[in-house]
C-alpha atoms as a PDB file:
ATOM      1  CA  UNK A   1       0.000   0.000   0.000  1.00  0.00           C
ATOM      2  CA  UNK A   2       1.488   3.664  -1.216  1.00  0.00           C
ATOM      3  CA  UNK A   3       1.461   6.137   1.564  1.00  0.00           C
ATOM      4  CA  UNK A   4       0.388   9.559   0.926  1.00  0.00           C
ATOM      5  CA  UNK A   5       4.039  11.304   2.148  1.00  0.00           C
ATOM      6  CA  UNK A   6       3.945  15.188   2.805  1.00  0.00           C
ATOM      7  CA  UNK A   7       6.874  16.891   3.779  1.00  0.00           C
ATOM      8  CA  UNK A   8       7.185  20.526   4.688  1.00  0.00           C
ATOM      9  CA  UNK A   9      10.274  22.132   3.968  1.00  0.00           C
ATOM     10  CA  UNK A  10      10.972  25.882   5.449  1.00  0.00           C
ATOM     11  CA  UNK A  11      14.033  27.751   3.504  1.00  0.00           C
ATOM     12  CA  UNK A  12      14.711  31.158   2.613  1.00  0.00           C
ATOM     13  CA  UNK A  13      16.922  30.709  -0.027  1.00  0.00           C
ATOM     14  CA  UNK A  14      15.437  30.429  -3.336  1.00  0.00           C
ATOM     15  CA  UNK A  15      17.975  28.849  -5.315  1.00  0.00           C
ATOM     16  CA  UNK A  16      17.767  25.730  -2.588  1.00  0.00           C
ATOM     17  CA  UNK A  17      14.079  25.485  -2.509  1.00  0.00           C
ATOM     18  CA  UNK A  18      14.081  25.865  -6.154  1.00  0.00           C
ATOM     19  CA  UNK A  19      17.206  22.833  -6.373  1.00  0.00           C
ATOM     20  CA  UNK A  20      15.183  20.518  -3.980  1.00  0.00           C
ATOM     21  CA  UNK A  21      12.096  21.248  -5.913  1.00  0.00           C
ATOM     22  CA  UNK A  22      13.507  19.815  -9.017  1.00  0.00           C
ATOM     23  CA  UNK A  23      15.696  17.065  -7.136  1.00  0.00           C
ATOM     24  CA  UNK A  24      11.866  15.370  -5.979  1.00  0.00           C
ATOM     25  CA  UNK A  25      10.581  16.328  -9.473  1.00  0.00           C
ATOM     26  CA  UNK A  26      13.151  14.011 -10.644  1.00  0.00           C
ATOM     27  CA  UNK A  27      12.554  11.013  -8.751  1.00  0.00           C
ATOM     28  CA  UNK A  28       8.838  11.549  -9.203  1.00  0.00           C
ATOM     29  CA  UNK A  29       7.698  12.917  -5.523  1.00  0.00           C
ATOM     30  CA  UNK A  30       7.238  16.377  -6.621  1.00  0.00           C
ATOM     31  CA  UNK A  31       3.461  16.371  -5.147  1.00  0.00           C
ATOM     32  CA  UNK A  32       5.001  14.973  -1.526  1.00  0.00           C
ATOM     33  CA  UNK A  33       6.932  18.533  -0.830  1.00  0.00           C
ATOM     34  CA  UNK A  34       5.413  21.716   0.176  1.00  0.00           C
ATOM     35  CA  UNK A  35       7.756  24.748   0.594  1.00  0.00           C
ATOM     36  CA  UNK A  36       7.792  27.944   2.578  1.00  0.00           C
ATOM     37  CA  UNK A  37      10.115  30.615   3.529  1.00  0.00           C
ATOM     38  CA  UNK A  38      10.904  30.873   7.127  1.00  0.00           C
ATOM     39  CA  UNK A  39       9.719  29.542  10.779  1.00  0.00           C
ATOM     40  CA  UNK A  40       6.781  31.513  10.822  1.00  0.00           C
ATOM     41  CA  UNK A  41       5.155  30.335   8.020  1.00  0.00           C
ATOM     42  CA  UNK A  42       5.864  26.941   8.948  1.00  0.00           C
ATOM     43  CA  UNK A  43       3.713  27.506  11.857  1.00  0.00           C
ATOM     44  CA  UNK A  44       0.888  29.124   9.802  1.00  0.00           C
ATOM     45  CA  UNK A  45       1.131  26.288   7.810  1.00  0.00           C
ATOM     46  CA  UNK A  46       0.894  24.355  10.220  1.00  0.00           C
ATOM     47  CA  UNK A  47      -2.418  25.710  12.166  1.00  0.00           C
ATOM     48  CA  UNK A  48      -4.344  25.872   8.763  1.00  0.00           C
ATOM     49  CA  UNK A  49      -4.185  22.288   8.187  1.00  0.00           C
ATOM     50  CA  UNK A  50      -5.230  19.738   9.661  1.00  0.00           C
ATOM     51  CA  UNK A  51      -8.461  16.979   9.505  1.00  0.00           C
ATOM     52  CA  UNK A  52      -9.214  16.314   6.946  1.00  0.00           C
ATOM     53  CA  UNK A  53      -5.712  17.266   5.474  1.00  0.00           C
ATOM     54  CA  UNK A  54      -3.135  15.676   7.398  1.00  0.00           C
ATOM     55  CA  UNK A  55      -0.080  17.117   9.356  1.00  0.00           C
ATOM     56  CA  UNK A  56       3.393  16.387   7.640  1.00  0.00           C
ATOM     57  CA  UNK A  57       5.442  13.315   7.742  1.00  0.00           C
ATOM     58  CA  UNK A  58       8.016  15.632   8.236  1.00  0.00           C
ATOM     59  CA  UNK A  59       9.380  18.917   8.466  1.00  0.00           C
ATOM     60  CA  UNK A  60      12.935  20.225   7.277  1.00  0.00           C
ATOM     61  CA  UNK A  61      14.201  23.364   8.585  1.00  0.00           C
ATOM     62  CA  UNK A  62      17.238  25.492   7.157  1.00  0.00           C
ATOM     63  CA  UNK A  63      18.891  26.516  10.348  1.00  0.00           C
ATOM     64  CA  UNK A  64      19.505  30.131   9.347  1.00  0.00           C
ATOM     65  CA  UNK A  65      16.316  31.715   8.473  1.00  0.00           C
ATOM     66  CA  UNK A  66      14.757  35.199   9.125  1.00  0.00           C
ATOM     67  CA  UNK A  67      12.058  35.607  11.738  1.00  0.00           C
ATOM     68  CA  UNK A  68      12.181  32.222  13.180  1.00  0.00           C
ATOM     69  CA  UNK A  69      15.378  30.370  12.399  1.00  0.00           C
ATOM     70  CA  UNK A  70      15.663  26.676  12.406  1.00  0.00           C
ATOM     71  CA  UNK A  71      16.483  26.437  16.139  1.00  0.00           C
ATOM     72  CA  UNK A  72      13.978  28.903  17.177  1.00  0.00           C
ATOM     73  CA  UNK A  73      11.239  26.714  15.120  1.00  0.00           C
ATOM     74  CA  UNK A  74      12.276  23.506  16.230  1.00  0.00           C
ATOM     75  CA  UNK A  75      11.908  24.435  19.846  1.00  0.00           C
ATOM     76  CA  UNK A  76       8.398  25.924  19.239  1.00  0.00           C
ATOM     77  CA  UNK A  77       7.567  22.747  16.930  1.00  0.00           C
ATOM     78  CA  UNK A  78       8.510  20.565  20.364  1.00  0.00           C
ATOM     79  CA  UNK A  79       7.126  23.060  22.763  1.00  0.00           C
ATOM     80  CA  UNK A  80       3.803  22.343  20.938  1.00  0.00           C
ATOM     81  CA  UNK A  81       1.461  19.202  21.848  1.00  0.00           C
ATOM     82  CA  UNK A  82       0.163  19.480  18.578  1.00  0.00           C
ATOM     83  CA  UNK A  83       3.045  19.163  16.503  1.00  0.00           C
ATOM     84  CA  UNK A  84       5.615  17.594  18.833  1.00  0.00           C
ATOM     85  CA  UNK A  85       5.631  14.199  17.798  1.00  0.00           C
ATOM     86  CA  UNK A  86       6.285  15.404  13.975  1.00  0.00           C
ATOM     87  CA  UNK A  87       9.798  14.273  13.128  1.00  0.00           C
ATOM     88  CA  UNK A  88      12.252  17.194  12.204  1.00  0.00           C
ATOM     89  CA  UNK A  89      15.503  17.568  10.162  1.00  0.00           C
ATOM     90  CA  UNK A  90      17.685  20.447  10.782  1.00  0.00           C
ATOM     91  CA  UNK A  91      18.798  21.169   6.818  1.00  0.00           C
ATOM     92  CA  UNK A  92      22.087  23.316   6.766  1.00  0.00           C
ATOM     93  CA  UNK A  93      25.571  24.205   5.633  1.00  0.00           C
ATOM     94  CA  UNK A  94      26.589  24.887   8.847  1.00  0.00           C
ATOM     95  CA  UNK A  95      29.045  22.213  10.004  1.00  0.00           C
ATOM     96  CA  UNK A  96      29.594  23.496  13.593  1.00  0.00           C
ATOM     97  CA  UNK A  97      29.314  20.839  16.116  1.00  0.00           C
ATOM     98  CA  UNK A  98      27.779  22.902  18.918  1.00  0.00           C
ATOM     99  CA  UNK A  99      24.883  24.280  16.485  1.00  0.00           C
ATOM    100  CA  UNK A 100      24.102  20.459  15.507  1.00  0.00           C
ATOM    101  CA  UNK A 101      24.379  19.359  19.260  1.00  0.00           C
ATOM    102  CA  UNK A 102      22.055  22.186  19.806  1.00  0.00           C
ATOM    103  CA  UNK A 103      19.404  20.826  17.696  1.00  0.00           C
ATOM    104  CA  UNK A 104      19.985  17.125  18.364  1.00  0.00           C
ATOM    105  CA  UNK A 105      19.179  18.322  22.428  1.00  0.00           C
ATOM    106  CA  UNK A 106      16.365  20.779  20.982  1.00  0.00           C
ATOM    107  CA  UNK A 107      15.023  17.135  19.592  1.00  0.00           C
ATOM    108  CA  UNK A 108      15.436  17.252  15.967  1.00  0.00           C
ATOM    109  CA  UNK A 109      15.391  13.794  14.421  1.00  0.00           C
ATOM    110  CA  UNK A 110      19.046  14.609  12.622  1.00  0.00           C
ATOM    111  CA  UNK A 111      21.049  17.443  11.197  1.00  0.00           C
ATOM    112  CA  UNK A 112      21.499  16.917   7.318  1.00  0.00           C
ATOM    113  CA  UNK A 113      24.259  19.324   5.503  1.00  0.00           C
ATOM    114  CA  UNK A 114      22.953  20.496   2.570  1.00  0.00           C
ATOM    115  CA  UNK A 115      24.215  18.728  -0.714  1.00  0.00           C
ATOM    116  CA  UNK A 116      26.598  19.970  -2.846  1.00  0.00           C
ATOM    117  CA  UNK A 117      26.008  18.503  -6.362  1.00  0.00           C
ATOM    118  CA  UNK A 118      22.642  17.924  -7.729  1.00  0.00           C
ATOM    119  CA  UNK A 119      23.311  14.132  -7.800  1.00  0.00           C
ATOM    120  CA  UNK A 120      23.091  14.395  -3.987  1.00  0.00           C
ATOM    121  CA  UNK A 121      20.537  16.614  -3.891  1.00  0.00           C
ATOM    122  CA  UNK A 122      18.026  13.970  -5.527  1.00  0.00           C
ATOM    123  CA  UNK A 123      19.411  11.244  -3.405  1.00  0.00           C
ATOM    124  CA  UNK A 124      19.196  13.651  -0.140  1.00  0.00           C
ATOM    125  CA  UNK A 125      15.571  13.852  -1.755  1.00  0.00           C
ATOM    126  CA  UNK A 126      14.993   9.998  -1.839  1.00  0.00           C
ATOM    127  CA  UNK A 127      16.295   9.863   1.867  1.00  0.00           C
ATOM    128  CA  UNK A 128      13.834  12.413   3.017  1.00  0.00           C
ATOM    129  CA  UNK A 129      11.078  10.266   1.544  1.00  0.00           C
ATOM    130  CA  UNK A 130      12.685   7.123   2.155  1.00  0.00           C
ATOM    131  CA  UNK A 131      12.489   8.283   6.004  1.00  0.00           C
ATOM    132  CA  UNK A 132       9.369   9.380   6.092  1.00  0.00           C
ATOM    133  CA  UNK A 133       7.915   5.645   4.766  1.00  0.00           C
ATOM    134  CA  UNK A 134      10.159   4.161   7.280  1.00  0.00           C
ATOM    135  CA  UNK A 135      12.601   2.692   5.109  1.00  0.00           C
ATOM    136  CA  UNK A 136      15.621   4.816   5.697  1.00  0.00           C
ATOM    137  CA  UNK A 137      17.291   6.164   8.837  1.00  0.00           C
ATOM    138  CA  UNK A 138      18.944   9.596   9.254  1.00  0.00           C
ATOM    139  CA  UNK A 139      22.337   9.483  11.635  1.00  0.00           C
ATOM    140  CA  UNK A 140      22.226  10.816  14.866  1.00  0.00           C
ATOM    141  CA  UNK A 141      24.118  13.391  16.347  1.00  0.00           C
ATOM    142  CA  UNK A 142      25.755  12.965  19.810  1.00  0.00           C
END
């Protein structure tokens, strides 16, 4: 049985949501990825859906964002009853260990540096839905 996946991914970079747009397009999930700009609008998302529309399977946050960042969202997200059992991926650059320590205490599900090439952007893609149907698990940061 195919799953319905729905992922929500919050960047404010164009070019990446544009890249990761195309990278699902690819592999032939583009209708599983929703995009918006920044922590805010995740939670707006967020509060307009709902029954009958399910919540996401996941949500991937850029870590440096305007308004809410990635951290700042992430706490809210696990702050929240109604979204904290909604399994989040800190999506970044950044490779400094005390940021993805941070997040890993915070409770993000794993901290993912962004791909270079677009070859690992689509399999980045496939390992986003991959995880959300269970198949595929993300390493963990200690």
């Amino acid at each position: 049985m195919i799953r319905n996946i729905n992922i929500l991914l919050a960047d404010d970079d164009v070019e990446d949501r544009f890249i990761i747009s195309d990278a699902f397009d690819t592999i032939g999930l583009a209708d599983c990825i929703q995009f918006v700009e920044d922590g805010e609008k995740v939670l707006s998302y967020l509060d307009t859906i709902g029954e009958p529309v399910p919540l996401p399977n996941l949500v991937i946050l850029d870590l440096n964002m305007p308004k809410l960042n990635g951290t700042q969202t992430l706490k809210l997200l696990k702050e929240d009853q109604r979204y904290n059992n909604i399994p989040v991926i800190i999506f970044s650059t950044s490779l400094n260990e005390l940021e993805m320590q941070e997040c890993m205490h915070l409770g993000a599900n794993s901290y993912v540096i962004k791909p270079v090439t677009f070859d690992e952007c689509i399999d980045t893609a496939r390992r986003f839905y991959n995880f959300c149907e269970g198949t595929y698990q993300f390493p963990t940061i200690e």
